[in-house]
C-alpha atoms as a PDB file:
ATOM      1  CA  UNK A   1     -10.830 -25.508  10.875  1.00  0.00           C
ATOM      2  CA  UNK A   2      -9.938 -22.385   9.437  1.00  0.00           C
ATOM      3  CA  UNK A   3      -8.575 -21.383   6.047  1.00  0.00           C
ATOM      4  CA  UNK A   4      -5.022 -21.517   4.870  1.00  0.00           C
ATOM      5  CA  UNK A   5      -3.998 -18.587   2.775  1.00  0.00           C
ATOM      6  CA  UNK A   6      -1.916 -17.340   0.510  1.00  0.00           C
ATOM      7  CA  UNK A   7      -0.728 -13.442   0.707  1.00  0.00           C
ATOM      8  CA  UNK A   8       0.294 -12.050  -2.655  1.00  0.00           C
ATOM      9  CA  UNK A   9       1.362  -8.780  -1.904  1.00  0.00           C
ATOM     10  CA  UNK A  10       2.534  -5.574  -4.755  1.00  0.00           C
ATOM     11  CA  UNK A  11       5.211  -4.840  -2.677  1.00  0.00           C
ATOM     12  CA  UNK A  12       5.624  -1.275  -5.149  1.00  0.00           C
ATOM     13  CA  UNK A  13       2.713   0.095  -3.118  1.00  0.00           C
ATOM     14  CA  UNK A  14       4.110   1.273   0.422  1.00  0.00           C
ATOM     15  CA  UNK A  15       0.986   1.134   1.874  1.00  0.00           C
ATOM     16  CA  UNK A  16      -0.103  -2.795   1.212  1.00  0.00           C
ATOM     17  CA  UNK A  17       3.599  -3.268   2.613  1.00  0.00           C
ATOM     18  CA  UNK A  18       2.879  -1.318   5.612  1.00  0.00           C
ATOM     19  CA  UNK A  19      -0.440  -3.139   6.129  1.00  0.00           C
ATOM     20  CA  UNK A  20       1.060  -6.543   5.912  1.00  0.00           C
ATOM     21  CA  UNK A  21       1.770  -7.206   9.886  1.00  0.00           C
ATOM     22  CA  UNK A  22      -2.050  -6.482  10.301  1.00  0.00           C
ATOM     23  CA  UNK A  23      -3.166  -8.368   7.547  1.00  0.00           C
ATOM     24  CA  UNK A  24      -1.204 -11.575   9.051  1.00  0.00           C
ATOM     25  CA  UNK A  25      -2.476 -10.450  12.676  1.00  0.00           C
ATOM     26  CA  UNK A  26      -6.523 -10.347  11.306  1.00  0.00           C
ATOM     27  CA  UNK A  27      -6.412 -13.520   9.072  1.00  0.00           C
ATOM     28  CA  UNK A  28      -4.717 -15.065  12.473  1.00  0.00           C
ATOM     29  CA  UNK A  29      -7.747 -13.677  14.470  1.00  0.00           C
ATOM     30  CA  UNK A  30     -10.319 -14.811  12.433  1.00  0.00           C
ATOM     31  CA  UNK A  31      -8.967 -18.022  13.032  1.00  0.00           C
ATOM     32  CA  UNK A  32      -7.174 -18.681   9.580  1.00  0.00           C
ATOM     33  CA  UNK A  33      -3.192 -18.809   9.242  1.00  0.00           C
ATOM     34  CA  UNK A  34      -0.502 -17.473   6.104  1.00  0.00           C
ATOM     35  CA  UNK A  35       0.223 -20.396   4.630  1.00  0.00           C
ATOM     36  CA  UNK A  36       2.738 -18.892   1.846  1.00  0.00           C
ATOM     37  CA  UNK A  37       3.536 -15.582   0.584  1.00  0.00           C
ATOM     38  CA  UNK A  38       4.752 -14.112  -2.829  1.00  0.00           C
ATOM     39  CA  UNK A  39       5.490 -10.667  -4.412  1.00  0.00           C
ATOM     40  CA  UNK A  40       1.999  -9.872  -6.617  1.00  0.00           C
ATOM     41  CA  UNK A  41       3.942  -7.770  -8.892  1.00  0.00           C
ATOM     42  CA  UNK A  42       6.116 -11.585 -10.459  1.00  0.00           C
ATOM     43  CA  UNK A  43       4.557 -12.940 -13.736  1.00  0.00           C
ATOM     44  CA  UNK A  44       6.715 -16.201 -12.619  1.00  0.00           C
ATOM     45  CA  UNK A  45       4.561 -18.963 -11.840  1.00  0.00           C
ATOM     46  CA  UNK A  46       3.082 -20.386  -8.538  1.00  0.00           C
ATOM     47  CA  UNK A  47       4.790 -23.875  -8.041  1.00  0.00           C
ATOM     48  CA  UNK A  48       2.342 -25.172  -5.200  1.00  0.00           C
ATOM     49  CA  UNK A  49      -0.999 -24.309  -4.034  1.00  0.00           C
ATOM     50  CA  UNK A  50      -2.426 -27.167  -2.212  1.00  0.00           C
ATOM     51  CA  UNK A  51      -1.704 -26.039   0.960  1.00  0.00           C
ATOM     52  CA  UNK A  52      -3.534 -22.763  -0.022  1.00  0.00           C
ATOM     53  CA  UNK A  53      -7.612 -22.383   0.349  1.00  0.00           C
ATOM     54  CA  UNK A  54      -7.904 -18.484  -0.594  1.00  0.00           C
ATOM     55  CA  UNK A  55      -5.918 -16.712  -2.134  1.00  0.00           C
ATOM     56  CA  UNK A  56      -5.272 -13.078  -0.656  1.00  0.00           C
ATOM     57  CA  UNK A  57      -3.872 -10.142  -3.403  1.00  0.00           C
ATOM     58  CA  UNK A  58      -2.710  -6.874  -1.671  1.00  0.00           C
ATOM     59  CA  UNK A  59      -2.940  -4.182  -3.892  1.00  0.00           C
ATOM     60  CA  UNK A  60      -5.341  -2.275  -6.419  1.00  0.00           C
ATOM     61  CA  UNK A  61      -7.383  -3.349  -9.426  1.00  0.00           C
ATOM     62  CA  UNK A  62      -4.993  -4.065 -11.839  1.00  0.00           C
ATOM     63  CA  UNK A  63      -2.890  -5.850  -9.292  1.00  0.00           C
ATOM     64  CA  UNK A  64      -5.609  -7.931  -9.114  1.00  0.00           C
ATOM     65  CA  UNK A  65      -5.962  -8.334 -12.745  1.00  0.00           C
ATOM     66  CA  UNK A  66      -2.572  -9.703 -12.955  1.00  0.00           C
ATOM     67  CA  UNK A  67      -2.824 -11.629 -10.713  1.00  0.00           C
ATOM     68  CA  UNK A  68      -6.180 -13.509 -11.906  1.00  0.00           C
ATOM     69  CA  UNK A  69      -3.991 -14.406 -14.697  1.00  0.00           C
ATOM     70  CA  UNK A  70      -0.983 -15.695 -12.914  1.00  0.00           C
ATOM     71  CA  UNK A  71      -3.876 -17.915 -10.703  1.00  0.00           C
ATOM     72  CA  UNK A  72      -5.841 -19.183 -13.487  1.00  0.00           C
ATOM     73  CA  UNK A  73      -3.740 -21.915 -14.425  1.00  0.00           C
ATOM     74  CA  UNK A  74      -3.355 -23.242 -11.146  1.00  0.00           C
ATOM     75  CA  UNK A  75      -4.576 -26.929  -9.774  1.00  0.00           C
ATOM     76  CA  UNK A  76      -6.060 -26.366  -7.938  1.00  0.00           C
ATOM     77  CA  UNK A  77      -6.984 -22.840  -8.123  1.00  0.00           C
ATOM     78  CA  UNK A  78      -7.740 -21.385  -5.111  1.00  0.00           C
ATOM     79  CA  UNK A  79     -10.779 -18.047  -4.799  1.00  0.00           C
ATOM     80  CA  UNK A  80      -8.579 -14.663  -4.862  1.00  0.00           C
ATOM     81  CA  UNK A  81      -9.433 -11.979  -2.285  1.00  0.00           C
ATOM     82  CA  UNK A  82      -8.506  -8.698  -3.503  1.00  0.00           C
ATOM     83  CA  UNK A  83      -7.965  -5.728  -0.588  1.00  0.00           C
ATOM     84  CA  UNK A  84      -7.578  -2.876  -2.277  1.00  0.00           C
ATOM     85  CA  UNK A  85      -4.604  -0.573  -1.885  1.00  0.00           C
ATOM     86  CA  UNK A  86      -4.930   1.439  -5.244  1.00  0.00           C
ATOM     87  CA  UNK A  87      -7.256   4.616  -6.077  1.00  0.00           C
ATOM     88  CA  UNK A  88     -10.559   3.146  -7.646  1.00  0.00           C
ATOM     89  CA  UNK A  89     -10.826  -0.545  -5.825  1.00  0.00           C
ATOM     90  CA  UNK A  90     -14.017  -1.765  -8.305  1.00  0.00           C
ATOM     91  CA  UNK A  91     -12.784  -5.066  -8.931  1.00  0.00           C
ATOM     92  CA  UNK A  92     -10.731  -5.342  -5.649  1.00  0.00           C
ATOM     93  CA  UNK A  93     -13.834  -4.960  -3.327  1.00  0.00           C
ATOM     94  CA  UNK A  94     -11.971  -5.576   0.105  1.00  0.00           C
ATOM     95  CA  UNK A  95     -10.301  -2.926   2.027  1.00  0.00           C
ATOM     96  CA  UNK A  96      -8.358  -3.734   5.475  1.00  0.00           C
ATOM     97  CA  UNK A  97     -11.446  -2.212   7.648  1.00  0.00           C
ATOM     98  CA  UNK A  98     -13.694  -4.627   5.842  1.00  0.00           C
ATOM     99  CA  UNK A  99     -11.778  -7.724   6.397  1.00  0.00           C
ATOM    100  CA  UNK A 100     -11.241  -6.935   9.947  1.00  0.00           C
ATOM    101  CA  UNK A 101     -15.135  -6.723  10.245  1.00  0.00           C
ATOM    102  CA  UNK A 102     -15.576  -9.961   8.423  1.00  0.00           C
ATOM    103  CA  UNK A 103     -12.465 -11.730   9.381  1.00  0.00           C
ATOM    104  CA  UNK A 104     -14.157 -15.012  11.404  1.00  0.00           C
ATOM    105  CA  UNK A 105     -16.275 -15.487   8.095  1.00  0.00           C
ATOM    106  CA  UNK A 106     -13.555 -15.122   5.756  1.00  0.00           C
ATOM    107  CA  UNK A 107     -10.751 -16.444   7.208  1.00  0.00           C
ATOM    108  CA  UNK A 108     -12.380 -19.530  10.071  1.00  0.00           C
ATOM    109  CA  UNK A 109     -13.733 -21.701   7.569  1.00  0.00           C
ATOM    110  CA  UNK A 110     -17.466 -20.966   7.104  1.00  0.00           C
ATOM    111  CA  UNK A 111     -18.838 -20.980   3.563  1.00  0.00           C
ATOM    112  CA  UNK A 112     -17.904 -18.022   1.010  1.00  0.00           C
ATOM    113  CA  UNK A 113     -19.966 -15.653  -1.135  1.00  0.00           C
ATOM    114  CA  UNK A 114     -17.883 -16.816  -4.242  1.00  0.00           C
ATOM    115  CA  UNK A 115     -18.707 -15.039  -7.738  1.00  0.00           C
ATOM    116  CA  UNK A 116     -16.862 -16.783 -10.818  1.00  0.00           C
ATOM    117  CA  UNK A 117     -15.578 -14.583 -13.497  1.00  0.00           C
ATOM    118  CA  UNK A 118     -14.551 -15.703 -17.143  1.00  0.00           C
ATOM    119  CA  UNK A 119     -11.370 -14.403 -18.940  1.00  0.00           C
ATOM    120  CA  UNK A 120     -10.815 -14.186 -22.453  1.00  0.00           C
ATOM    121  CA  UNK A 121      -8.444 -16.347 -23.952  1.00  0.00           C
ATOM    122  CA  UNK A 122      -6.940 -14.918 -27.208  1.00  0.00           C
ATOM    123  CA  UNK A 123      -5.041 -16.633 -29.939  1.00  0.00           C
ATOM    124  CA  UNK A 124      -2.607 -14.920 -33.018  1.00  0.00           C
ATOM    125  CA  UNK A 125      -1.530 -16.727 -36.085  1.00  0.00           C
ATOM    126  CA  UNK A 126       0.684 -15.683 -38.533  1.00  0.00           C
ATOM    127  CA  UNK A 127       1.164 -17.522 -41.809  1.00  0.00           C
ATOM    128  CA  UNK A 128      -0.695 -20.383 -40.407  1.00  0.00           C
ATOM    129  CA  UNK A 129       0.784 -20.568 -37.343  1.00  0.00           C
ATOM    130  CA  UNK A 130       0.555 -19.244 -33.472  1.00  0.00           C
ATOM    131  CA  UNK A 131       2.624 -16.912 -32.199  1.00  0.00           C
ATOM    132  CA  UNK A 132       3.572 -16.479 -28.196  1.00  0.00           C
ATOM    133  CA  UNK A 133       1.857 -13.565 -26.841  1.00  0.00           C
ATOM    134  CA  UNK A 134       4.302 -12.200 -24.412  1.00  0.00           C
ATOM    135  CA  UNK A 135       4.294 -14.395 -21.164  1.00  0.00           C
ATOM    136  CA  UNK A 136       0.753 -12.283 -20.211  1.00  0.00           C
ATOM    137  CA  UNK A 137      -0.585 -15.828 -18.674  1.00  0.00           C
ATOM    138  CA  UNK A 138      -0.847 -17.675 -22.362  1.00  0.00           C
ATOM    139  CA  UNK A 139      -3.006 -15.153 -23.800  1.00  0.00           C
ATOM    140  CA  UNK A 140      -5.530 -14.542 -21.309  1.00  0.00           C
ATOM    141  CA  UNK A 141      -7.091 -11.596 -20.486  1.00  0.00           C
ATOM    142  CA  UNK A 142      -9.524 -10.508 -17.242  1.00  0.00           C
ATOM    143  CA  UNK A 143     -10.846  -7.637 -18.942  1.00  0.00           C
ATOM    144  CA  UNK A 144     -10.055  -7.107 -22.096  1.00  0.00           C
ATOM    145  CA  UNK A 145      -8.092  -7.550 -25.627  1.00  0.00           C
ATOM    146  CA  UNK A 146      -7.329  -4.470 -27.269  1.00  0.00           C
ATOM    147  CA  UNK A 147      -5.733  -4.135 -30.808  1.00  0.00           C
ATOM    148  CA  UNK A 148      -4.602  -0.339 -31.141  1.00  0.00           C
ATOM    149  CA  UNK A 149      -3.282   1.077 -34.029  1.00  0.00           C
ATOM    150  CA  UNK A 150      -0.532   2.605 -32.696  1.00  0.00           C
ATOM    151  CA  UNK A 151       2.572   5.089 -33.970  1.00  0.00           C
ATOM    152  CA  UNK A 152       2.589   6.722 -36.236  1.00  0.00           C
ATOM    153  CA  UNK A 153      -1.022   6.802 -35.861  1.00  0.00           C
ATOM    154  CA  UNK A 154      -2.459   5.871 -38.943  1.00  0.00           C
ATOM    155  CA  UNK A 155      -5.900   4.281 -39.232  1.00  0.00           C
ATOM    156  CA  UNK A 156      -5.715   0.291 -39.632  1.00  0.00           C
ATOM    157  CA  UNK A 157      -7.899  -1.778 -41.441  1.00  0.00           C
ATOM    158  CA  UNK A 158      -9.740  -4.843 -39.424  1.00  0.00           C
ATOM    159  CA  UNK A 159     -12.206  -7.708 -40.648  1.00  0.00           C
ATOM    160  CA  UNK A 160     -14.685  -9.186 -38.270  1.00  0.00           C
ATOM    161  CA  UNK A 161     -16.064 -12.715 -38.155  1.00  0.00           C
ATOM    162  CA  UNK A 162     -18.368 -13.921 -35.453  1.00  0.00           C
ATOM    163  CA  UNK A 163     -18.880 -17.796 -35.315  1.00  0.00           C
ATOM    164  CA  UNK A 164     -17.355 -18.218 -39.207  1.00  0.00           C
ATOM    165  CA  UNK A 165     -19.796 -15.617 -40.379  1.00  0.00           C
ATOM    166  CA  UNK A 166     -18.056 -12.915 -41.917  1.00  0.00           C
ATOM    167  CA  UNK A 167     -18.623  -9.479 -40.478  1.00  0.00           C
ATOM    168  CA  UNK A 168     -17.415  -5.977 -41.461  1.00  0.00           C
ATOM    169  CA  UNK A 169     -14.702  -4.971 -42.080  1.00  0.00           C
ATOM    170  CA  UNK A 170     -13.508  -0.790 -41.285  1.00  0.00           C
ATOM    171  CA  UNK A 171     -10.821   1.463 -40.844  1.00  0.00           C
ATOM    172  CA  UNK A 172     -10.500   3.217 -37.922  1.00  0.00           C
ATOM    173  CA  UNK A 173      -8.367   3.549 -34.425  1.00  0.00           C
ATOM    174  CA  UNK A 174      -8.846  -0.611 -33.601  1.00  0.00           C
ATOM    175  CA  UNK A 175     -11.124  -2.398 -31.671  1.00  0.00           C
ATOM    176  CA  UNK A 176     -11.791  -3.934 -27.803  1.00  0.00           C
ATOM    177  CA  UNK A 177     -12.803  -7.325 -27.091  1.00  0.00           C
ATOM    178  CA  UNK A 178     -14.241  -7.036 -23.817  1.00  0.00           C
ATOM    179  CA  UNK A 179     -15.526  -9.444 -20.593  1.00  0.00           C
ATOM    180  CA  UNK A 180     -18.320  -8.218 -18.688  1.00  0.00           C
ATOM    181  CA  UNK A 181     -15.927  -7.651 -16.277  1.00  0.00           C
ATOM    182  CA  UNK A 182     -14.241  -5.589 -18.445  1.00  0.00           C
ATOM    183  CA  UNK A 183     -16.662  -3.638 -19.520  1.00  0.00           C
ATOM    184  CA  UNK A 184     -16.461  -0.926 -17.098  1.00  0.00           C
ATOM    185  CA  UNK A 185     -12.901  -0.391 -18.148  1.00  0.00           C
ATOM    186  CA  UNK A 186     -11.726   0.949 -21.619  1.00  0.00           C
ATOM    187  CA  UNK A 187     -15.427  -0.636 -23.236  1.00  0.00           C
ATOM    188  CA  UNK A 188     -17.691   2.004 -20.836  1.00  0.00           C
ATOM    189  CA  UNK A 189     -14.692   4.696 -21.725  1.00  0.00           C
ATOM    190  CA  UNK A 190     -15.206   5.152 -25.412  1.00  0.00           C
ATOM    191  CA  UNK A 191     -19.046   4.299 -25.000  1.00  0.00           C
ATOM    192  CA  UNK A 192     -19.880   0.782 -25.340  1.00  0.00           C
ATOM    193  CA  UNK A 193     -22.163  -0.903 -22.677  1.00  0.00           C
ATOM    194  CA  UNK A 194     -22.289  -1.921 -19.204  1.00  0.00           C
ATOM    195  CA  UNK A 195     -22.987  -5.526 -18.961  1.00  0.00           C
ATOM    196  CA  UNK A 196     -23.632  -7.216 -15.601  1.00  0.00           C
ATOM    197  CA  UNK A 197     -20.724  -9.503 -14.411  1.00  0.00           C
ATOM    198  CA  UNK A 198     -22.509 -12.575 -14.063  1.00  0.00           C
ATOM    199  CA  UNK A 199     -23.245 -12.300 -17.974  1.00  0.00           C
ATOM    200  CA  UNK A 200     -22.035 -14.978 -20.053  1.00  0.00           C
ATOM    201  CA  UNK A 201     -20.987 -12.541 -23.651  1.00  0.00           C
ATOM    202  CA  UNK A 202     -18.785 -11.147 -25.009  1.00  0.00           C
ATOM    203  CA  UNK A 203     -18.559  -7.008 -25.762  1.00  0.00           C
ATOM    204  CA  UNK A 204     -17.006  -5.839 -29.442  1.00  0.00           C
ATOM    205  CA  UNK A 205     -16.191  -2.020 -29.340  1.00  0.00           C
ATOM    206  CA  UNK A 206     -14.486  -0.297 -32.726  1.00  0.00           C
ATOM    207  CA  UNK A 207     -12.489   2.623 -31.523  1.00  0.00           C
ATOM    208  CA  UNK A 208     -13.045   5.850 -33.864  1.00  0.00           C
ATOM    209  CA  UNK A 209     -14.128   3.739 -36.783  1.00  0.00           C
ATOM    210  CA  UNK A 210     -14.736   5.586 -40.312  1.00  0.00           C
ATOM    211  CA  UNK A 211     -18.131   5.178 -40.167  1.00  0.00           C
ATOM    212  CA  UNK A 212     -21.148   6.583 -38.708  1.00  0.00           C
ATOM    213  CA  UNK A 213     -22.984   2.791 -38.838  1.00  0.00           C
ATOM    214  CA  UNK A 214     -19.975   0.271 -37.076  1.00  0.00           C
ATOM    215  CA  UNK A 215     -21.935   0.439 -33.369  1.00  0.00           C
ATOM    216  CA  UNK A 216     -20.647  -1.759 -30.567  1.00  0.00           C
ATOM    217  CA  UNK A 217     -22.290  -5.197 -30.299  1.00  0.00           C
ATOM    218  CA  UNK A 218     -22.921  -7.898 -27.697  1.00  0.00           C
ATOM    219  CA  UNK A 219     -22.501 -11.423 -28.681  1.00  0.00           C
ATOM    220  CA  UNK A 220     -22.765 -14.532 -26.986  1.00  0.00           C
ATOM    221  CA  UNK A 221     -20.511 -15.883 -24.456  1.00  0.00           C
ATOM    222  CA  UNK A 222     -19.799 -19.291 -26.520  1.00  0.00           C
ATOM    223  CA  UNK A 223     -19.042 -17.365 -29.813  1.00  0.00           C
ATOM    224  CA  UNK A 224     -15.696 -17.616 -31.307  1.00  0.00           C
ATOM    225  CA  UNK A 225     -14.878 -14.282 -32.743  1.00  0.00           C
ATOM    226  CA  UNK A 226     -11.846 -13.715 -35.897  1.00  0.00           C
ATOM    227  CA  UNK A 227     -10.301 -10.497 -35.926  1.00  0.00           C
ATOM    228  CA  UNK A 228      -7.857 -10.277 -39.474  1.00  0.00           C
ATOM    229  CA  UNK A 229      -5.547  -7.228 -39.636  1.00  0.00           C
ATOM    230  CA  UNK A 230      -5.569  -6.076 -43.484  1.00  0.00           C
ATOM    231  CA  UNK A 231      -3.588  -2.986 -42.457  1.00  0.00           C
ATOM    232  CA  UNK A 232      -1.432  -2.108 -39.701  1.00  0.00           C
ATOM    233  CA  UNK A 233       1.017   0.361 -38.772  1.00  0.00           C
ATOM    234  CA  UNK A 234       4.749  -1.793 -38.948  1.00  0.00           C
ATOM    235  CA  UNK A 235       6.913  -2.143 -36.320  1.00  0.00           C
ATOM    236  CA  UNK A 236      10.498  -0.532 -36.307  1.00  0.00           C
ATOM    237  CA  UNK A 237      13.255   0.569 -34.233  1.00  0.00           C
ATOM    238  CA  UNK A 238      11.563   3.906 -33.197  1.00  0.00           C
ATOM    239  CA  UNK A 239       7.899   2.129 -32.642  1.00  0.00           C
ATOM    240  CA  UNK A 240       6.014  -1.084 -32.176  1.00  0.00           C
ATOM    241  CA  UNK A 241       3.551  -0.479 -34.267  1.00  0.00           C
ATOM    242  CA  UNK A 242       0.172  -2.174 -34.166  1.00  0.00           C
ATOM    243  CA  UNK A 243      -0.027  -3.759 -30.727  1.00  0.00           C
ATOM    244  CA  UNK A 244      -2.160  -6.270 -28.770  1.00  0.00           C
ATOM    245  CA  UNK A 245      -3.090  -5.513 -25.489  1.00  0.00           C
ATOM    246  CA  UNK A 246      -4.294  -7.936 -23.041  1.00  0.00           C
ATOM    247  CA  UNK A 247      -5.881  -6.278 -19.657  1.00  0.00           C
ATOM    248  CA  UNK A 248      -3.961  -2.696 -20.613  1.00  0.00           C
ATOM    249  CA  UNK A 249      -0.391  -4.594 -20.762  1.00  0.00           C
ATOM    250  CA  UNK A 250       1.538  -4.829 -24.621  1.00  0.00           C
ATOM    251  CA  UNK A 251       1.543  -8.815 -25.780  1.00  0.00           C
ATOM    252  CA  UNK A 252       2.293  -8.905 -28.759  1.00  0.00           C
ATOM    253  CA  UNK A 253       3.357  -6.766 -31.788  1.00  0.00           C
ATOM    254  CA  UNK A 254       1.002  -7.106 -34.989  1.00  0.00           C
ATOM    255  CA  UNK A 255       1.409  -7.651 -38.451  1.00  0.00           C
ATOM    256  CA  UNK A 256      -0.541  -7.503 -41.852  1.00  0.00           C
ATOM    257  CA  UNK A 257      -1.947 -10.640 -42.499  1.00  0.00           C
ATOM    258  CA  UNK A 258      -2.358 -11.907 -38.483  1.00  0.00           C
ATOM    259  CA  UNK A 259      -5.575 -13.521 -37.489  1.00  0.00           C
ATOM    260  CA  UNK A 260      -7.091 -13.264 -34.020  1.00  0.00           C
ATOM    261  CA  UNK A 261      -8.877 -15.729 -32.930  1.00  0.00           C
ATOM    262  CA  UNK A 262     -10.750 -15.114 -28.870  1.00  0.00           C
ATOM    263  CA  UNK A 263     -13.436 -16.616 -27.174  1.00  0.00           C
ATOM    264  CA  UNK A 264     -14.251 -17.421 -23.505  1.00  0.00           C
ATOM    265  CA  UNK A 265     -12.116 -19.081 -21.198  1.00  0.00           C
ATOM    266  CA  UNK A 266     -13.694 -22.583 -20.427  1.00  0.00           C
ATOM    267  CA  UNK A 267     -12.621 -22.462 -16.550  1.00  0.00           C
ATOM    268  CA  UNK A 268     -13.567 -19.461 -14.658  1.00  0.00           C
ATOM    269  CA  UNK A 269     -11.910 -17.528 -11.839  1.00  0.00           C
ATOM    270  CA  UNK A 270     -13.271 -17.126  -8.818  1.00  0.00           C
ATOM    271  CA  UNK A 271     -13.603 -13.982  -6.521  1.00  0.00           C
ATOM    272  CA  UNK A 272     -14.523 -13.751  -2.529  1.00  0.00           C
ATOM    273  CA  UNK A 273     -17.597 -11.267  -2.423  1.00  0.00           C
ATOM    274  CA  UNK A 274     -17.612  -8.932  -0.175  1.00  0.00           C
ATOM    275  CA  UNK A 275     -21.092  -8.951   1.785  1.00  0.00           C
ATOM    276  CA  UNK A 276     -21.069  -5.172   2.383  1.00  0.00           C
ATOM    277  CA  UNK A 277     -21.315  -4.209  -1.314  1.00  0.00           C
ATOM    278  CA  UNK A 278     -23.424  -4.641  -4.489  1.00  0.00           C
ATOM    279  CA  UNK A 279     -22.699  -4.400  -7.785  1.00  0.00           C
ATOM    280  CA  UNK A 280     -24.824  -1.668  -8.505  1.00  0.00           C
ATOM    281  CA  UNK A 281     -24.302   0.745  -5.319  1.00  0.00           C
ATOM    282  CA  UNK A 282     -20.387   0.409  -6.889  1.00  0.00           C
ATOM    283  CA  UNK A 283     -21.304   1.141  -9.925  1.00  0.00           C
ATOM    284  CA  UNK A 284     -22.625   4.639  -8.508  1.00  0.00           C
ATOM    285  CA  UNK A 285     -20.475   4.932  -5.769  1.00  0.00           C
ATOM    286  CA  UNK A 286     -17.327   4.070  -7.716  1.00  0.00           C
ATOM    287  CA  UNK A 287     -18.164   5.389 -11.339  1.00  0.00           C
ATOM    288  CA  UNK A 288     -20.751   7.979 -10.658  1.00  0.00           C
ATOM    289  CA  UNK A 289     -23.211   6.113 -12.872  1.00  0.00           C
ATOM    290  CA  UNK A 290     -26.445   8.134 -13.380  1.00  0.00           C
ATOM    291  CA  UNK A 291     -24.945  10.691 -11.567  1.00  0.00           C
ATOM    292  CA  UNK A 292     -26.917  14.207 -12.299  1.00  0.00           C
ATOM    293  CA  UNK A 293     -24.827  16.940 -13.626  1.00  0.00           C
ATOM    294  CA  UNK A 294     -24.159  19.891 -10.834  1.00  0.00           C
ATOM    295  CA  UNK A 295     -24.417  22.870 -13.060  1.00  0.00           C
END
């Protein structure tokens, strides 16, 4: 019997749109059927998904971000397929060639190469109590939780705790929270380290911290990490401020005083692999990873 599926499609890239009748006509071939279909670019929830068994999400990388959020609090929760219509396609490993060569295995009801992925979940309190963080899937994140100082620029003040051990605390630019997922993203941009996907941590990253010492660390995947903001830049008419952002997308505004509290999801999301690719040959072919300089 083969596979029902759901088509979320970013219907703001013309070319997933334009791709759409042959999407339908390959899952159809490889013996599957569309079951439902939604616009991938609506935070609004999905009502019903039991007459889903994949999930398929038309678009690029942070399309599929998105929608790992929108997903994760679905029962059940379906595996997302992400065909990538965007310009790096890392964590999007399908393209339309690729699921037309494995359509009969993806779509007819065989078993699945299925990796599961953990998002961060991330908590604020303000005078004792939680604040909402912005309809961004109830504080989750795929990738990563950034605070940045924002306008007008000034450095902010941050203390760490890790597992209700206090930690530093520095002045600097901010700091990323990062997923091994994540850790190619913003983490690997300002120099912190590549961690395999299937690791279960957790990757803290200061950005431009006043110190020579404040190096990025790797904790465990169970820790529960406290970030308190002694000194932020305010919010007002012209500028937000201090900001949280969860995968690259503004949650919430911060204040002086607001504790962060993020650890590990405790129900994963999980991703169709596809069988032409490794990790690693991305990571080369994608990123340039070791690449030698051409002088």
């Amino acid at each position: 019997m083969g596979r029902r599926v759901l088509l979320l499609v970013n219907r703001t890239k013309n070319d997933a749109v334009e791709a759409l009748p042959l999407v339908r006509g390959i899952i159809k071939e490889g013996g599957g059927t569309v079951a439902d279909e939604h616009s991938a670019i609506d935070d609004a929830p999905i009502s019903d998904t039991k007459s889903a068994d994949l999930i398929v999400v038309l678009g690029g990388d942070g399309t599929l971000l998105t929608q790992a959020r929108r997903c994760s609090q679905l029962r059940p929760a379906p595996p997302l397929l992400g065909v990538n219509f965007g310009k790096l396609g890392f964590l999007a490993e399908f393209d339309v060639e690729s699921i037309a060569q494995q359509k009969h295995a993806l779509f007819g009801g065989g078993p699945l190469k299925l990796l599961q992925r953990r998002l961060l979940q991330v908590r604020v309190d303000r005078g004792g109590a939680p604040i909402a963080c912005a309809e961004l899937g109830a504080g989750l994140a795929l990738n990563d939780a950034v605070i940045t100082a924002g306008p007008p620029y000034r450095m902010i003040s941050i203390t760490v705790s890790i597992d209700g051990h206090d930690g530093p605390t520095f002045q600097g630019d901010g700091i990323i929270v990062s997923t091994p997922v994540g850790s190619t993203a913003y983490n690997a941009a300002v120099g912190g380290p590549i961690l395999a996907p299937e690791t279960v941590a957790i990757v803290l990253t200061p950005l431009a911290p006043q110190t020579l010492s404040f190096r990025p660390v790797v904790v465990s995947g169970g820790s529960r990490i406290e970030l308190t903001l002694n000194r932020v830049n305010e919010h007002n008419g012209d500028h937000d401020g201090t900001t949280l952002l969860l995968d690259g997308r503004s949650a919430c505004t911060l204040a002086a005083g607001d504790r962060l509290t993020l650890g590990l999801h405790d129900r994963p999301v999980e991703f169709v692999s596809n069988a032409g690719r490794n990790y690693w040959q991305t990571l080369i072919t994608k990123m340039g990873w070791a690449r030698p300089l051409v002088r």
